[in-house]
C-alpha atoms as a PDB file:
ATOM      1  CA  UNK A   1      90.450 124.737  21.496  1.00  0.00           C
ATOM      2  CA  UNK A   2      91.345 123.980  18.130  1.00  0.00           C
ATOM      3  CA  UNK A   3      89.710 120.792  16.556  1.00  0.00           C
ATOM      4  CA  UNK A   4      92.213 118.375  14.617  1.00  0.00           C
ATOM      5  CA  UNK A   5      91.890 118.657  11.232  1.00  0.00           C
ATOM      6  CA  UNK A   6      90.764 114.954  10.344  1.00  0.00           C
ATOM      7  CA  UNK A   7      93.147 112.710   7.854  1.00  0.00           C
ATOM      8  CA  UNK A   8      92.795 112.090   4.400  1.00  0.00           C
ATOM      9  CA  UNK A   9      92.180 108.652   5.116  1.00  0.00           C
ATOM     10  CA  UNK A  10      89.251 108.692   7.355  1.00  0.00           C
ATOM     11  CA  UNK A  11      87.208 111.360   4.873  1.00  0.00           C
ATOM     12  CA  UNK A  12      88.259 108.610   2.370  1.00  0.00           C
ATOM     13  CA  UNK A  13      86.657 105.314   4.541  1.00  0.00           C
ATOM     14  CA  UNK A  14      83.632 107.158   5.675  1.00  0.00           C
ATOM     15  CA  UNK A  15      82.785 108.300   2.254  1.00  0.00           C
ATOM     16  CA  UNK A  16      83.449 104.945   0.478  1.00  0.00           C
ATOM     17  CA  UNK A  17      80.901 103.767   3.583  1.00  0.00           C
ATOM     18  CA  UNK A  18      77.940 105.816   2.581  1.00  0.00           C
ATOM     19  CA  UNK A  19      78.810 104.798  -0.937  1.00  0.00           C
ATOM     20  CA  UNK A  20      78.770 100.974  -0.466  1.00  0.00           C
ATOM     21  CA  UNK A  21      75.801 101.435   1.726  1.00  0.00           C
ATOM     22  CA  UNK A  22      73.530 103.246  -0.105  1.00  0.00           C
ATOM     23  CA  UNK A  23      75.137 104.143  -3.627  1.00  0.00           C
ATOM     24  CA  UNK A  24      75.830 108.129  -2.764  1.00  0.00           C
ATOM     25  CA  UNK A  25      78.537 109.550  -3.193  1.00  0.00           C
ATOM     26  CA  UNK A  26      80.185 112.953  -1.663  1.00  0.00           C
ATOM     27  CA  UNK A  27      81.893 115.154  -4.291  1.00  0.00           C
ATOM     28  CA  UNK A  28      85.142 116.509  -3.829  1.00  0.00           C
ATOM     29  CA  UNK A  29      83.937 120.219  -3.211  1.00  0.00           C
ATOM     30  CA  UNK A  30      81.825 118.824  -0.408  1.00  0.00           C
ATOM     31  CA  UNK A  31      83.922 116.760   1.537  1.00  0.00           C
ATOM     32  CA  UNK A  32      83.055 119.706   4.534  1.00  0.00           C
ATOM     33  CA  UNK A  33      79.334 118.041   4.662  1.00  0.00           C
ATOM     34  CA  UNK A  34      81.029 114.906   6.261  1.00  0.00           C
ATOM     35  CA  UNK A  35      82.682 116.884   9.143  1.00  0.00           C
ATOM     36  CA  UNK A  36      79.161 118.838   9.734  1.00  0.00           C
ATOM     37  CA  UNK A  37      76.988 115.920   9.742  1.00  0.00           C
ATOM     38  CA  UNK A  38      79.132 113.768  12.056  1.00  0.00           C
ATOM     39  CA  UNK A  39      79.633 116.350  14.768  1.00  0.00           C
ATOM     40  CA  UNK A  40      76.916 115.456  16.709  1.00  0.00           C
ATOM     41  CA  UNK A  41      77.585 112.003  17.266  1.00  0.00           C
ATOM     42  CA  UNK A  42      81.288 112.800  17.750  1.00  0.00           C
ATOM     43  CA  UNK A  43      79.802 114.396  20.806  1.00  0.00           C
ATOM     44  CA  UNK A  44      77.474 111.734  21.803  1.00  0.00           C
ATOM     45  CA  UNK A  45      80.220 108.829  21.127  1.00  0.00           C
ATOM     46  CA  UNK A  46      82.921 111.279  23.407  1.00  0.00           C
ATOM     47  CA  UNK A  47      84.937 111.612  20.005  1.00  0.00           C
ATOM     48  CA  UNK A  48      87.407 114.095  19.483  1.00  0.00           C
ATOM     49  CA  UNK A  49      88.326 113.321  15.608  1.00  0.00           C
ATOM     50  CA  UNK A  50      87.081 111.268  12.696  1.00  0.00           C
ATOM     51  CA  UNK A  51      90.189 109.112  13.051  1.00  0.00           C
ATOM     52  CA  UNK A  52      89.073 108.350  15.996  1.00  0.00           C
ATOM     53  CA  UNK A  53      85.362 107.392  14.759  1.00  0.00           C
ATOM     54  CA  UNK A  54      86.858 105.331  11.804  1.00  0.00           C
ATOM     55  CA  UNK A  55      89.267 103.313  14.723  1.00  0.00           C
ATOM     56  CA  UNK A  56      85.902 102.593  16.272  1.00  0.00           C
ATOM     57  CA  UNK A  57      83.944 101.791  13.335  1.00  0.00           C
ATOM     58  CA  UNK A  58      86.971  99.531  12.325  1.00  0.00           C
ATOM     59  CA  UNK A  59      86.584  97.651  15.938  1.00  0.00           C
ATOM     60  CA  UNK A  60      82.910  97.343  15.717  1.00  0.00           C
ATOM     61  CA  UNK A  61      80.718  94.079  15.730  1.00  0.00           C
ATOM     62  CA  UNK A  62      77.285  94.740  15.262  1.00  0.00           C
ATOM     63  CA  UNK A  63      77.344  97.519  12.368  1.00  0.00           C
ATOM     64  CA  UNK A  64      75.131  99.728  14.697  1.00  0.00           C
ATOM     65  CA  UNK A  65      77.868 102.590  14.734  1.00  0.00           C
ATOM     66  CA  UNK A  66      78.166 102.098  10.786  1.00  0.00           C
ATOM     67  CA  UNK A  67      74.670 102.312  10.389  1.00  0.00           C
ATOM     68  CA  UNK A  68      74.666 105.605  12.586  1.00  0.00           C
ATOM     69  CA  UNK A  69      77.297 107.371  10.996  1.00  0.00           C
ATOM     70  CA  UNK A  70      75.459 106.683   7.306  1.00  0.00           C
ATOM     71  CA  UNK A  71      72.165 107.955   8.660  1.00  0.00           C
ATOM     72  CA  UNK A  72      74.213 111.189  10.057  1.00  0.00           C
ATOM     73  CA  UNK A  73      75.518 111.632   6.578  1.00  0.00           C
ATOM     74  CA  UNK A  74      72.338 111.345   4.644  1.00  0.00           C
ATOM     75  CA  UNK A  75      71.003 114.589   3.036  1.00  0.00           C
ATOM     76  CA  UNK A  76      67.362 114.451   3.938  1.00  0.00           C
ATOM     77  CA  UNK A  77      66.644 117.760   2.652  1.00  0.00           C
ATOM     78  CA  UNK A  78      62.996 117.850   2.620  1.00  0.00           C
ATOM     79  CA  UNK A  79      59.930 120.488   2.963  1.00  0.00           C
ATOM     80  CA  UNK A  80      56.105 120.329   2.594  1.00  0.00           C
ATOM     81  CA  UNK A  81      54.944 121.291  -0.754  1.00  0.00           C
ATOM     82  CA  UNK A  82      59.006 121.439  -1.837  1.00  0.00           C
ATOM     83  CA  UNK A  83      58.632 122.678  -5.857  1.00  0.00           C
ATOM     84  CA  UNK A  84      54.493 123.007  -5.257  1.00  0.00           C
ATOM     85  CA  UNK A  85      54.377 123.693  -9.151  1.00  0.00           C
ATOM     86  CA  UNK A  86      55.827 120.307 -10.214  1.00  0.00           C
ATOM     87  CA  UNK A  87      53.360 118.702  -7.085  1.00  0.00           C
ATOM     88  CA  UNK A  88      50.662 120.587  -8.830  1.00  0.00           C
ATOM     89  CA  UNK A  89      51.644 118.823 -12.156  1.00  0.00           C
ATOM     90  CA  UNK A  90      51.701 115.790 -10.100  1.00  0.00           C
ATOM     91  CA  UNK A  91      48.127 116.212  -9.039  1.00  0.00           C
ATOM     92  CA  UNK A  92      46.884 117.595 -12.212  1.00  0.00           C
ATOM     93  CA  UNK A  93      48.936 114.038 -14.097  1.00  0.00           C
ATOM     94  CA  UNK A  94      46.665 111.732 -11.548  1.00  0.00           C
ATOM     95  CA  UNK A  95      43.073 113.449 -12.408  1.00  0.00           C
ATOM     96  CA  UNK A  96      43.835 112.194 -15.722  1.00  0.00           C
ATOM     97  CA  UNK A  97      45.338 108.828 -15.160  1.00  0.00           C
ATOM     98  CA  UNK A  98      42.193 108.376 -12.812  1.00  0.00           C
ATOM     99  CA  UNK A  99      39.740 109.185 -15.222  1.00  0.00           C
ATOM    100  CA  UNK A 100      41.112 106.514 -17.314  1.00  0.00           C
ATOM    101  CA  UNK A 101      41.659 103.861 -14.671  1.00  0.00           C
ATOM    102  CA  UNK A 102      37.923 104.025 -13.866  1.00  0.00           C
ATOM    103  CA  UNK A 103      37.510 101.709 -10.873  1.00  0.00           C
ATOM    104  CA  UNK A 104      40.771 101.068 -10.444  1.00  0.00           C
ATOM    105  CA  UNK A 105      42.942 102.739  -7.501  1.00  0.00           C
ATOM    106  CA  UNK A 106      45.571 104.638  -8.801  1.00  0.00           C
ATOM    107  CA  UNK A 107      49.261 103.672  -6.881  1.00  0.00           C
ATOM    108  CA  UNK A 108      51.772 106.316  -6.182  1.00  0.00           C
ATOM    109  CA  UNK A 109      55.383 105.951  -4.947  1.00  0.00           C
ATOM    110  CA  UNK A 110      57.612 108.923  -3.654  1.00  0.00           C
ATOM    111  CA  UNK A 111      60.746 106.992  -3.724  1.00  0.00           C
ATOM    112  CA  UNK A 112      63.619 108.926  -1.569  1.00  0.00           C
ATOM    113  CA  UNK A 113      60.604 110.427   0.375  1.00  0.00           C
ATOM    114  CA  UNK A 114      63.097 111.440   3.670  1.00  0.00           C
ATOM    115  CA  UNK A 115      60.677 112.627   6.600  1.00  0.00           C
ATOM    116  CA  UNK A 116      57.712 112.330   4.692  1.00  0.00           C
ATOM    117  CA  UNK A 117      56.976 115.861   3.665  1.00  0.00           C
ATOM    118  CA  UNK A 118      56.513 114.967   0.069  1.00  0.00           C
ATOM    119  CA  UNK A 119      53.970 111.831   0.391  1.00  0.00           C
ATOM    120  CA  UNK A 120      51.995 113.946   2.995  1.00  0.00           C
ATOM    121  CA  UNK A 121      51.700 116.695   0.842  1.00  0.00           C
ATOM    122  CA  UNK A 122      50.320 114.523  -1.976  1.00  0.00           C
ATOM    123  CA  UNK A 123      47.836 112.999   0.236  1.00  0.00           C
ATOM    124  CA  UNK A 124      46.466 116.646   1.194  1.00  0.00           C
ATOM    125  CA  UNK A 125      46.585 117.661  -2.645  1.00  0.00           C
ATOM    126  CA  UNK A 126      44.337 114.377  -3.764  1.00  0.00           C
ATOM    127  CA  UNK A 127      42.095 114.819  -1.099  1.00  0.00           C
ATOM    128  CA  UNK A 128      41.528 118.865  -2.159  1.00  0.00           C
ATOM    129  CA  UNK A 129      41.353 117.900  -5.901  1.00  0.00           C
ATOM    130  CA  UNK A 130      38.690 114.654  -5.034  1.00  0.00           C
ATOM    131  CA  UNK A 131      41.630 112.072  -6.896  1.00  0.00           C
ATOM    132  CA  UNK A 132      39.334 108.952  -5.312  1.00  0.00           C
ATOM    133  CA  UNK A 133      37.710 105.864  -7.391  1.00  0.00           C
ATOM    134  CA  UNK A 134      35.037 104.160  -5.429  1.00  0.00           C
ATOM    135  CA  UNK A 135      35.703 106.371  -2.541  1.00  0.00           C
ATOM    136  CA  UNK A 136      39.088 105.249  -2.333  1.00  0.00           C
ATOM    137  CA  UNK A 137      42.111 107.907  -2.426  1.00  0.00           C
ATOM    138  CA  UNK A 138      45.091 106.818  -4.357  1.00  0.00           C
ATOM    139  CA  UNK A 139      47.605 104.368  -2.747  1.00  0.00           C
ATOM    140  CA  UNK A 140      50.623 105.958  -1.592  1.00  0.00           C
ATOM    141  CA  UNK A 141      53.935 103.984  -0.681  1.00  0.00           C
ATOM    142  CA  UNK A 142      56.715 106.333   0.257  1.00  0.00           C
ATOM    143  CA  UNK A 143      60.075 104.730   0.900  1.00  0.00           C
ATOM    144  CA  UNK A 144      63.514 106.022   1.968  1.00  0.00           C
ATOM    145  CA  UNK A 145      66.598 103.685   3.094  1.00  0.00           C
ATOM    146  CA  UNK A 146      66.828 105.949   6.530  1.00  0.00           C
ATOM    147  CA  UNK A 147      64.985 103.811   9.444  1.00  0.00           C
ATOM    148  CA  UNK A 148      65.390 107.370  11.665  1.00  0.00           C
ATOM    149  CA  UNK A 149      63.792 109.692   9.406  1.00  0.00           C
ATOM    150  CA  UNK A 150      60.951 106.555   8.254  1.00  0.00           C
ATOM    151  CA  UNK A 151      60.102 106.488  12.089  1.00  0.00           C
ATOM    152  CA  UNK A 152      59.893 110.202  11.629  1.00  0.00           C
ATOM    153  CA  UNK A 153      57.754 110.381   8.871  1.00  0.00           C
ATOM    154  CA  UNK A 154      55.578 107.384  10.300  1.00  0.00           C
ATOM    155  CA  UNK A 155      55.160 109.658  13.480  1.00  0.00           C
ATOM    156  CA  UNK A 156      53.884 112.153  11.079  1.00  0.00           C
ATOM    157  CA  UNK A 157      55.532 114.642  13.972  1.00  0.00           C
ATOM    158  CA  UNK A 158      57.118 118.133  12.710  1.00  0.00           C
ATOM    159  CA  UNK A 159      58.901 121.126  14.548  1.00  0.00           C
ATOM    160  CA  UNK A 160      57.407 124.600  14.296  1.00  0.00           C
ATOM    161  CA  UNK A 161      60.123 125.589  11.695  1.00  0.00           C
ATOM    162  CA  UNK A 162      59.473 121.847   9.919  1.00  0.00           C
ATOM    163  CA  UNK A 163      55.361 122.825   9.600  1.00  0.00           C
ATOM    164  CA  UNK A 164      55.609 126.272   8.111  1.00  0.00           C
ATOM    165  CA  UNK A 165      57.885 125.611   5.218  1.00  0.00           C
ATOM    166  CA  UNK A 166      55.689 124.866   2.594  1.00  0.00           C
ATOM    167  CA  UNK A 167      52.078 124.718   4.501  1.00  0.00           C
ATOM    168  CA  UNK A 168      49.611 127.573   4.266  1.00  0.00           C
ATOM    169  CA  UNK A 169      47.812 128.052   7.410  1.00  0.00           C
ATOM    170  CA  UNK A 170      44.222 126.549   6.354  1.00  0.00           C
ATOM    171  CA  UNK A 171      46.101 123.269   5.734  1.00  0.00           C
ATOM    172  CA  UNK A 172      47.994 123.652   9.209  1.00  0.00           C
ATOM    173  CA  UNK A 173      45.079 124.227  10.691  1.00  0.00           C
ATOM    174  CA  UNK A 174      42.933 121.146   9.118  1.00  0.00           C
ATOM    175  CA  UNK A 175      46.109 118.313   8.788  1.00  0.00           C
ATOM    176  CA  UNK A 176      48.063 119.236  11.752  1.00  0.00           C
ATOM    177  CA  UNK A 177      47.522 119.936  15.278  1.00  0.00           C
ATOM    178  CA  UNK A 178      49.822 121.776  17.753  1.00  0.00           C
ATOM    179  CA  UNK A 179      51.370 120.370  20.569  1.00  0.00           C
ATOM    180  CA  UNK A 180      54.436 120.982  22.658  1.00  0.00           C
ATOM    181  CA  UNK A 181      56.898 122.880  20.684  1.00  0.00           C
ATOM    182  CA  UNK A 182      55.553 120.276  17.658  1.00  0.00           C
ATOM    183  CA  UNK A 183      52.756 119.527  14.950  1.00  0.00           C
ATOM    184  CA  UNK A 184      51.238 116.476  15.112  1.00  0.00           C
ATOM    185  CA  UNK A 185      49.795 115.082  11.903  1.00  0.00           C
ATOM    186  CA  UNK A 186      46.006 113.729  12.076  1.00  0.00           C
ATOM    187  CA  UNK A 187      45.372 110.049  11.400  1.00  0.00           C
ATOM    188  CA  UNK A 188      43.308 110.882   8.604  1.00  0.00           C
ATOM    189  CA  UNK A 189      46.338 112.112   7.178  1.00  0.00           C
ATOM    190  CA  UNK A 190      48.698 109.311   7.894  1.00  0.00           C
ATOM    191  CA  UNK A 191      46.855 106.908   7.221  1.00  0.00           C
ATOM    192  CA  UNK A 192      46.995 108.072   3.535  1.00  0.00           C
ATOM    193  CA  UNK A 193      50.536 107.161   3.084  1.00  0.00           C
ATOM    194  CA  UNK A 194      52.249 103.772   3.526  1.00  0.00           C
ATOM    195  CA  UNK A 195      55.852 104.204   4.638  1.00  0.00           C
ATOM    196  CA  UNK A 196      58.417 101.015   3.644  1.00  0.00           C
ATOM    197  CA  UNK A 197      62.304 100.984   3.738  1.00  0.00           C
ATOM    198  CA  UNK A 198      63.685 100.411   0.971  1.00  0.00           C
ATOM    199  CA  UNK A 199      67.633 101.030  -0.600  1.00  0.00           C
ATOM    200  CA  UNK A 200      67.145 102.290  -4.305  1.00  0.00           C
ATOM    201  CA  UNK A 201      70.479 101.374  -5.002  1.00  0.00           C
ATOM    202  CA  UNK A 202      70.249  97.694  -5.088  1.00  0.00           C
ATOM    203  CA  UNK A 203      66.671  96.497  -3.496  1.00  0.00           C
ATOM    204  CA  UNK A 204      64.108  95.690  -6.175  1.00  0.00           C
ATOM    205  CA  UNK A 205      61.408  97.980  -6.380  1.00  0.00           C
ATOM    206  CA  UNK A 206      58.144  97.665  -4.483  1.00  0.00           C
ATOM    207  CA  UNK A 207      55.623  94.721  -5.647  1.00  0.00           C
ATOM    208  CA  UNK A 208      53.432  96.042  -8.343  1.00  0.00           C
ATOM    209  CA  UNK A 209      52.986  98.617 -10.693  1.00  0.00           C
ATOM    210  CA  UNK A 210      52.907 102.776 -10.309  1.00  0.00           C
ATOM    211  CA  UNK A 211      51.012 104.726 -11.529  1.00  0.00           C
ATOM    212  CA  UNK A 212      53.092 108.086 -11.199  1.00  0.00           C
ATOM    213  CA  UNK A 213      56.490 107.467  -9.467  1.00  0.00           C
ATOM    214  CA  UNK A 214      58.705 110.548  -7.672  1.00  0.00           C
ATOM    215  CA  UNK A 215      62.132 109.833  -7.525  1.00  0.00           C
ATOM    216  CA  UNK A 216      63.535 113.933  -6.858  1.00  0.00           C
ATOM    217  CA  UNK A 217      66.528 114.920  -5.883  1.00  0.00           C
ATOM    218  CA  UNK A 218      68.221 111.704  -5.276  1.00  0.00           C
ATOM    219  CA  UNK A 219      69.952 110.392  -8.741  1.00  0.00           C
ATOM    220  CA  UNK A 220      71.918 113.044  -9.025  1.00  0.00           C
ATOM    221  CA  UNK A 221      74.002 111.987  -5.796  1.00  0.00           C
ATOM    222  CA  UNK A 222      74.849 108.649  -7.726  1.00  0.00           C
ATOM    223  CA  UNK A 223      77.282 107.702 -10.087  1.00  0.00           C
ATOM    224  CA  UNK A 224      76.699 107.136 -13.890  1.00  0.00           C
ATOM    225  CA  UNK A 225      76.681 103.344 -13.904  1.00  0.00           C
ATOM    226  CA  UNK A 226      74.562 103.009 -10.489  1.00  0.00           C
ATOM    227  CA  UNK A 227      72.422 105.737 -11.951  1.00  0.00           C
ATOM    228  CA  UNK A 228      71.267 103.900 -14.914  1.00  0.00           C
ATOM    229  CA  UNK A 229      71.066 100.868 -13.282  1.00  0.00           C
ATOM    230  CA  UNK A 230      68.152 102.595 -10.577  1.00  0.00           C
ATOM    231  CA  UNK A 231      66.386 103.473 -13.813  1.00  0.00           C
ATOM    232  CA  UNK A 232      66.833  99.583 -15.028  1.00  0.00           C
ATOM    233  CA  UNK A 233      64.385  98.983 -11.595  1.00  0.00           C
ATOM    234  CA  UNK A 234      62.299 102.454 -12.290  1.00  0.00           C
ATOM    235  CA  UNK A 235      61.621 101.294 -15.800  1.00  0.00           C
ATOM    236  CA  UNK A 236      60.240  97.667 -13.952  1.00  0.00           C
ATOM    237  CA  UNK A 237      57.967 100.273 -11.316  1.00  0.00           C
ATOM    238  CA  UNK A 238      56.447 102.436 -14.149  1.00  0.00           C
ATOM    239  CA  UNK A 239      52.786 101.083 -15.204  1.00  0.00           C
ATOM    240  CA  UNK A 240      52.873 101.544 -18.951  1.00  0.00           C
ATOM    241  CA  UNK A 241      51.034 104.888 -19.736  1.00  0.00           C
ATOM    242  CA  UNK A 242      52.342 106.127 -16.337  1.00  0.00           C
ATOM    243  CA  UNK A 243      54.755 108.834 -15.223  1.00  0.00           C
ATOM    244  CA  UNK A 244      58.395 109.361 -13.732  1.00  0.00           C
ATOM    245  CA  UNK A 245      58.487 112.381 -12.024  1.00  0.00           C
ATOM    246  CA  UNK A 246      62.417 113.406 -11.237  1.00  0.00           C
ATOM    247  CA  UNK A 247      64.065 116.772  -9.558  1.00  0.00           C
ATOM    248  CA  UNK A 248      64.639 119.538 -11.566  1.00  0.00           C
ATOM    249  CA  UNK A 249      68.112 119.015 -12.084  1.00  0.00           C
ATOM    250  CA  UNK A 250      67.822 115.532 -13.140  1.00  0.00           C
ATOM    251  CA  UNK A 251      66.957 114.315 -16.622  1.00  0.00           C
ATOM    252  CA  UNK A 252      66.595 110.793 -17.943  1.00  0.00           C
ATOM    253  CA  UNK A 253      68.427 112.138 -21.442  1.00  0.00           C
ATOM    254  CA  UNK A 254      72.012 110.339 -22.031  1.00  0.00           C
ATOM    255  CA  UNK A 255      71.170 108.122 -18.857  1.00  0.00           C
ATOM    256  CA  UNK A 256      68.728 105.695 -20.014  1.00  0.00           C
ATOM    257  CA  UNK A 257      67.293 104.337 -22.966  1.00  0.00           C
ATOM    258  CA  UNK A 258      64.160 103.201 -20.730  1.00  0.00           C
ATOM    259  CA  UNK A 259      62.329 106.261 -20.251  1.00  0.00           C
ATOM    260  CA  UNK A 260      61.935 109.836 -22.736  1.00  0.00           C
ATOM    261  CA  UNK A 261      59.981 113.047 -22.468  1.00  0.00           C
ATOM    262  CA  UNK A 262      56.695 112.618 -22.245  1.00  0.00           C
ATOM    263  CA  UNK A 263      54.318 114.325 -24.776  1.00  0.00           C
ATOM    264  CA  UNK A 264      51.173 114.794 -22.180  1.00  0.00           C
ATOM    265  CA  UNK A 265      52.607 115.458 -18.951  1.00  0.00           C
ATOM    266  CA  UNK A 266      55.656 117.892 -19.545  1.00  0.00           C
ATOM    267  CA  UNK A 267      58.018 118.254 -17.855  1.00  0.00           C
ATOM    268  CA  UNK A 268      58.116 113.972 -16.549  1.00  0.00           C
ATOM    269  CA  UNK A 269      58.989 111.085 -18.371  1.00  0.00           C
ATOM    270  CA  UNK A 270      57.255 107.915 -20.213  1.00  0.00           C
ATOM    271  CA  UNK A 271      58.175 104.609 -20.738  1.00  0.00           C
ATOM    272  CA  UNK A 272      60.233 104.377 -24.355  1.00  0.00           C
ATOM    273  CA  UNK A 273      58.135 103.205 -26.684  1.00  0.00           C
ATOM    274  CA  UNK A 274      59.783 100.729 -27.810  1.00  0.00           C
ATOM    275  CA  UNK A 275      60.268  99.666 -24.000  1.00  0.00           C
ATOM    276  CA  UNK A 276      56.522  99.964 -23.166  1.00  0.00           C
ATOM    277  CA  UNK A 277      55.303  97.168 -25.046  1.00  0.00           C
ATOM    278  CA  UNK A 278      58.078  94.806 -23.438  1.00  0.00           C
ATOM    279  CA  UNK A 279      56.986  96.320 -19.831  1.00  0.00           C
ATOM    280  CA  UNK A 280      53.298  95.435 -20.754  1.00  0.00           C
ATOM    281  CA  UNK A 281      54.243  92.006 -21.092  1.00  0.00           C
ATOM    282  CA  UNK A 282      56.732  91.605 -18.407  1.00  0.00           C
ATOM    283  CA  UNK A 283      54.329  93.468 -15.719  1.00  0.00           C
ATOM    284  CA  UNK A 284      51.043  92.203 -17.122  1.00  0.00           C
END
């Protein structure tokens, strides 16, 4: 059986609904990821097409089959220890930033942060490198605007395949244990990570200032103006003297006047300068 090629117009609506709901857009090139993504719940819903998904989002009340289809379509592309260098850097970036905070807890966000692969790992790295003031480990909020993979990462529940991308077996062995086809994750571990929802394209940031915040991977799915706008809120996040961490093929340079290179940490970003003092003020 040959599926039916969907229309034009229903790539179009379902696209421009992932874009008003969470600022992301789908390039051109791939347009195939919408297809993919939405077969399952073409199944589940007894869908042939996506015209016929987009005639039943169009008679919809409640937004629940909206908000399906947008979770469907978002990339949660995740994996423990994902670019361990630049989490090394990370860790490394927070010694130092302790140090100087003295008794003060150092606060982390991993904006974007999917399943929760990426604040778990940082948990496990601060707890191997000692990163505590007053016996206290850093304060990690992790926040993503997908309620399914937030109940996921609150679960702190991974497949076989999930657990041994990224993890070395001695951390398996002490964070994890094995269950039913699945890892579980240890209360001691998730208990290390706060996990919030949160839509970085137009929800302020969390209350409070950050220390180090990791925004990776997910800019570079916006558009120019939306992009610099995030940064606007970013730029409000950012403790003066802290760090913005981004993915490696995202750059703050010709998006924002708000953040530059920073001098100490390579490879992540300051506040400006001549934004910093401003920030101090603003942020107390």
């Amino acid at each position: 059986m040959i599926t039916p090629t969907p229309s034009a117009s229903a790539m179009n609506m379902i696209a421009a609904l992932l874009e008003q709901r969470t600022g992301q857009q789908i390039a051109a090139n791939r347009a195939w990821r919408i297809e993919t993504a939405l077969k399952p719940l073409l199944r589940m819903r007894g869908l042939e097409t996506l015209d016929d998904l987009v005639a039943q989002l169009m008679m919809s009340r409640t937004g629940e089959l909206g908000d399906m289809v947008v979770d469907a379509l978002l990339n949660q592309e995740t994996s423990f220890f994902r670019d361990s260098a630049v989490l090394d850097m990370v860790a490394d970036a927070a010694g130092a930033l302790q140090e100087e905070a003295g008794t003060r807890r150092l606060r982390i966000w991993s904006a974007g942060c999917s399943t929760g692969q990426e604040p778990y790992s940082l948990a496990m790295l601060f707890d191997e490198r000692k990163i505590m003031t007053c016996s206290s480990p850093p304060e990690i909020v992790a926040t993503d605007i997908s309620p399914a993979a937030l109940a996921r990462a609150r679960s702190g529940r991974y497949s076989q395949f999930e657990i041994q991308r990224g993890l070395s077996v001695r951390r398996m062995m002490q964070w994890f244990e094995g269950g039913e086809g699945d890892w579980a994750a240890n209360p001691e571990l998730t208990r290390k990570v706060q996990f919030r929802q949160h839509n970085l394209a137009g929800d302020p940031p969390p209350p409070g200032r950050f220390d180090i915040v990791l925004c990776r991977n997910v800019l570079l799915y916006f558009s120019g103006a939306l992009r610099k706008a995030v940064f606007d809120r970013l730029a409000q996040a950012v403790r003066p003297g802290g760090v913005l961490v981004l993915g490696a093929g995202e750059t703050v340079i010709g998006q924002t006047d708000l953040f530059a290179p920073s001098e100490r940490f390579r490879g992540f970003y300051n506040l400006a300068e001549a934004v910093a003092p401003g920030a101090r003020s603003a942020l107390g």
